[in-house]
C-alpha atoms as a PDB file:
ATOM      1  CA  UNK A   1       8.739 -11.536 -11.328  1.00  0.00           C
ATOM      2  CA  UNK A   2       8.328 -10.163 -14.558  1.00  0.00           C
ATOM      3  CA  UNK A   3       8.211  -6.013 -14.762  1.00  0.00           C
ATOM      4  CA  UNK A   4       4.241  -5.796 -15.656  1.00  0.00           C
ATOM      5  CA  UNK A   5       3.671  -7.703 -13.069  1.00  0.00           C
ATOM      6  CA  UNK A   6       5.697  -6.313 -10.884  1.00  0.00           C
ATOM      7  CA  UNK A   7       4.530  -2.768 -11.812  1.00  0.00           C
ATOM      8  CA  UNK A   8       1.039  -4.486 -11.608  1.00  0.00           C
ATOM      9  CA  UNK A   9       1.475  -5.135  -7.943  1.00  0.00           C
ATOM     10  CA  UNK A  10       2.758  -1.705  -6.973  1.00  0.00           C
ATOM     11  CA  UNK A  11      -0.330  -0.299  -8.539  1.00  0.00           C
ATOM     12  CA  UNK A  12      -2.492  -2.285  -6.707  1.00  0.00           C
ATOM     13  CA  UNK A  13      -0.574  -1.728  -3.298  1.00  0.00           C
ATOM     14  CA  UNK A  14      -0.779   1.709  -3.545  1.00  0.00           C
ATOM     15  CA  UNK A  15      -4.535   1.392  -4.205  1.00  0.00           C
ATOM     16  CA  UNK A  16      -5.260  -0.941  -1.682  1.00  0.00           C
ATOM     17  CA  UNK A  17      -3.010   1.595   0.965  1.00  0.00           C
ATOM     18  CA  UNK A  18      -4.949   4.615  -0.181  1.00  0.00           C
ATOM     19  CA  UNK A  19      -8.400   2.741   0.092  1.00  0.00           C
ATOM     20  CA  UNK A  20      -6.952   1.392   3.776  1.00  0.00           C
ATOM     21  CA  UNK A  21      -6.594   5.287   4.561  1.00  0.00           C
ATOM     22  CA  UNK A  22      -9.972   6.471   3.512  1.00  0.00           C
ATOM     23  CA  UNK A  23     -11.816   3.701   4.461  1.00  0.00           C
ATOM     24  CA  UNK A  24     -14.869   4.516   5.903  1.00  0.00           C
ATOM     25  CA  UNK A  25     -14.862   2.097   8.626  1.00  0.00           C
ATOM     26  CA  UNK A  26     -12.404   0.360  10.936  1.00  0.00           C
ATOM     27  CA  UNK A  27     -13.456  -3.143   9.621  1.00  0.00           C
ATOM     28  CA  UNK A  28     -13.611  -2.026   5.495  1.00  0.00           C
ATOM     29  CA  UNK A  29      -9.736  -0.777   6.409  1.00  0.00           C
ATOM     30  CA  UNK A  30      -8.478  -3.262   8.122  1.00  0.00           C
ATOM     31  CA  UNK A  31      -9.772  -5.621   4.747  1.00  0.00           C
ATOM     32  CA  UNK A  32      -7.715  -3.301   2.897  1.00  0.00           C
ATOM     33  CA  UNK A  33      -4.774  -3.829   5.131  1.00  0.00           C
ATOM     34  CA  UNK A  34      -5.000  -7.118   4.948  1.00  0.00           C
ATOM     35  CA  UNK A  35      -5.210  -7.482   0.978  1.00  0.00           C
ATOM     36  CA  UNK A  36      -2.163  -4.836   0.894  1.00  0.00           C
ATOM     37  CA  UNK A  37       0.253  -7.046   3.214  1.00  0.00           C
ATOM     38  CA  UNK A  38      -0.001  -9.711   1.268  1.00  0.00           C
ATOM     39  CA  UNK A  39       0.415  -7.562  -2.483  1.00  0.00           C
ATOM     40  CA  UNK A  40       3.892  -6.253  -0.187  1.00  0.00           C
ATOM     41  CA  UNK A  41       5.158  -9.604   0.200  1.00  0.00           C
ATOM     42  CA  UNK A  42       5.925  -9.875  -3.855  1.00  0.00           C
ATOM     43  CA  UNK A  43       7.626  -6.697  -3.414  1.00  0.00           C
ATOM     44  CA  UNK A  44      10.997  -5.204  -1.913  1.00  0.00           C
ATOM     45  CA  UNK A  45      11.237  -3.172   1.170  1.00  0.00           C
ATOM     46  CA  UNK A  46      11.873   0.057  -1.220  1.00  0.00           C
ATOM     47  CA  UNK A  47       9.176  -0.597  -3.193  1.00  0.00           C
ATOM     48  CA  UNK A  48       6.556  -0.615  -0.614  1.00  0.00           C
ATOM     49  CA  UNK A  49       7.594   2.352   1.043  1.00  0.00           C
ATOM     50  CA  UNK A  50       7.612   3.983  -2.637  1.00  0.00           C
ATOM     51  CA  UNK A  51       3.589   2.918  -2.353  1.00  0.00           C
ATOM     52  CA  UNK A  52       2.857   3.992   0.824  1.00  0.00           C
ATOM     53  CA  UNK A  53       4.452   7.512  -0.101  1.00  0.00           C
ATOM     54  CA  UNK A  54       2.367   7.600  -2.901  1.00  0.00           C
ATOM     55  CA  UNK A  55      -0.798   6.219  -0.970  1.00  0.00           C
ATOM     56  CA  UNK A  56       0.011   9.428   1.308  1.00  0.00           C
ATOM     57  CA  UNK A  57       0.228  11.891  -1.337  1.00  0.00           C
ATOM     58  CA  UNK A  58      -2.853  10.531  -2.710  1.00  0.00           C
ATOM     59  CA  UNK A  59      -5.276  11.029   0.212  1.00  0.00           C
ATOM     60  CA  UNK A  60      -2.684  14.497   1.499  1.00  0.00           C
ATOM     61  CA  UNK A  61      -1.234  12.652   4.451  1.00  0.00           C
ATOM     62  CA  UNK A  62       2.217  13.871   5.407  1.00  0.00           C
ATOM     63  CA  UNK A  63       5.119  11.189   3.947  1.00  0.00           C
ATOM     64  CA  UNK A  64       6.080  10.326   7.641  1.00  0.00           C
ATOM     65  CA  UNK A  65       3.946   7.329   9.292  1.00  0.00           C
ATOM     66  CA  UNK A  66       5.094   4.340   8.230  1.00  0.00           C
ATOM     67  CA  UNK A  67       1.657   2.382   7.361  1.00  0.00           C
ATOM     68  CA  UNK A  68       2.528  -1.132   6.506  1.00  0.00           C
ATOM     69  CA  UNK A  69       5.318  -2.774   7.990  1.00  0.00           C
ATOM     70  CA  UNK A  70       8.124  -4.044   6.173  1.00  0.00           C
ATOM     71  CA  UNK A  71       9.968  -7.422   6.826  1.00  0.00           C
END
């Protein structure tokens, strides 16, 4: 994968993450969830933990619950 899109997909993971956390339902979350599993699978185990620490930071969640998992 080329680096812009690579950095392209670690934007929108940590977007979709963040949105996940402050969704304002259960349903619009799990959407988010769903969109950001698949944005992880184009990415390496490091970099989606980089997003979800950044996802935390973003909404002022602690750095320590794993939110997506990572296979």
């Amino acid at each position: 994968m080329k680096t812009a899109d690579r950095e392209k997909d670690i934007e929108m993971l940590t977007l979709g993450l963040t949105l996940a956390i402050t969704a304002p339902t259960d349903e619009k979350a799990n959407e988010c969830i769903e969109m950001a599993e698949s944005i992880a699978q184009n990415l390496t185990a490091a970099e989606v933990a980089q997003c979800q620490r950044a996802a935390q930071r973003n909404t002022g969640l602690p750095e320590d619950p794993v939110l997506v998992p990572v296979n």
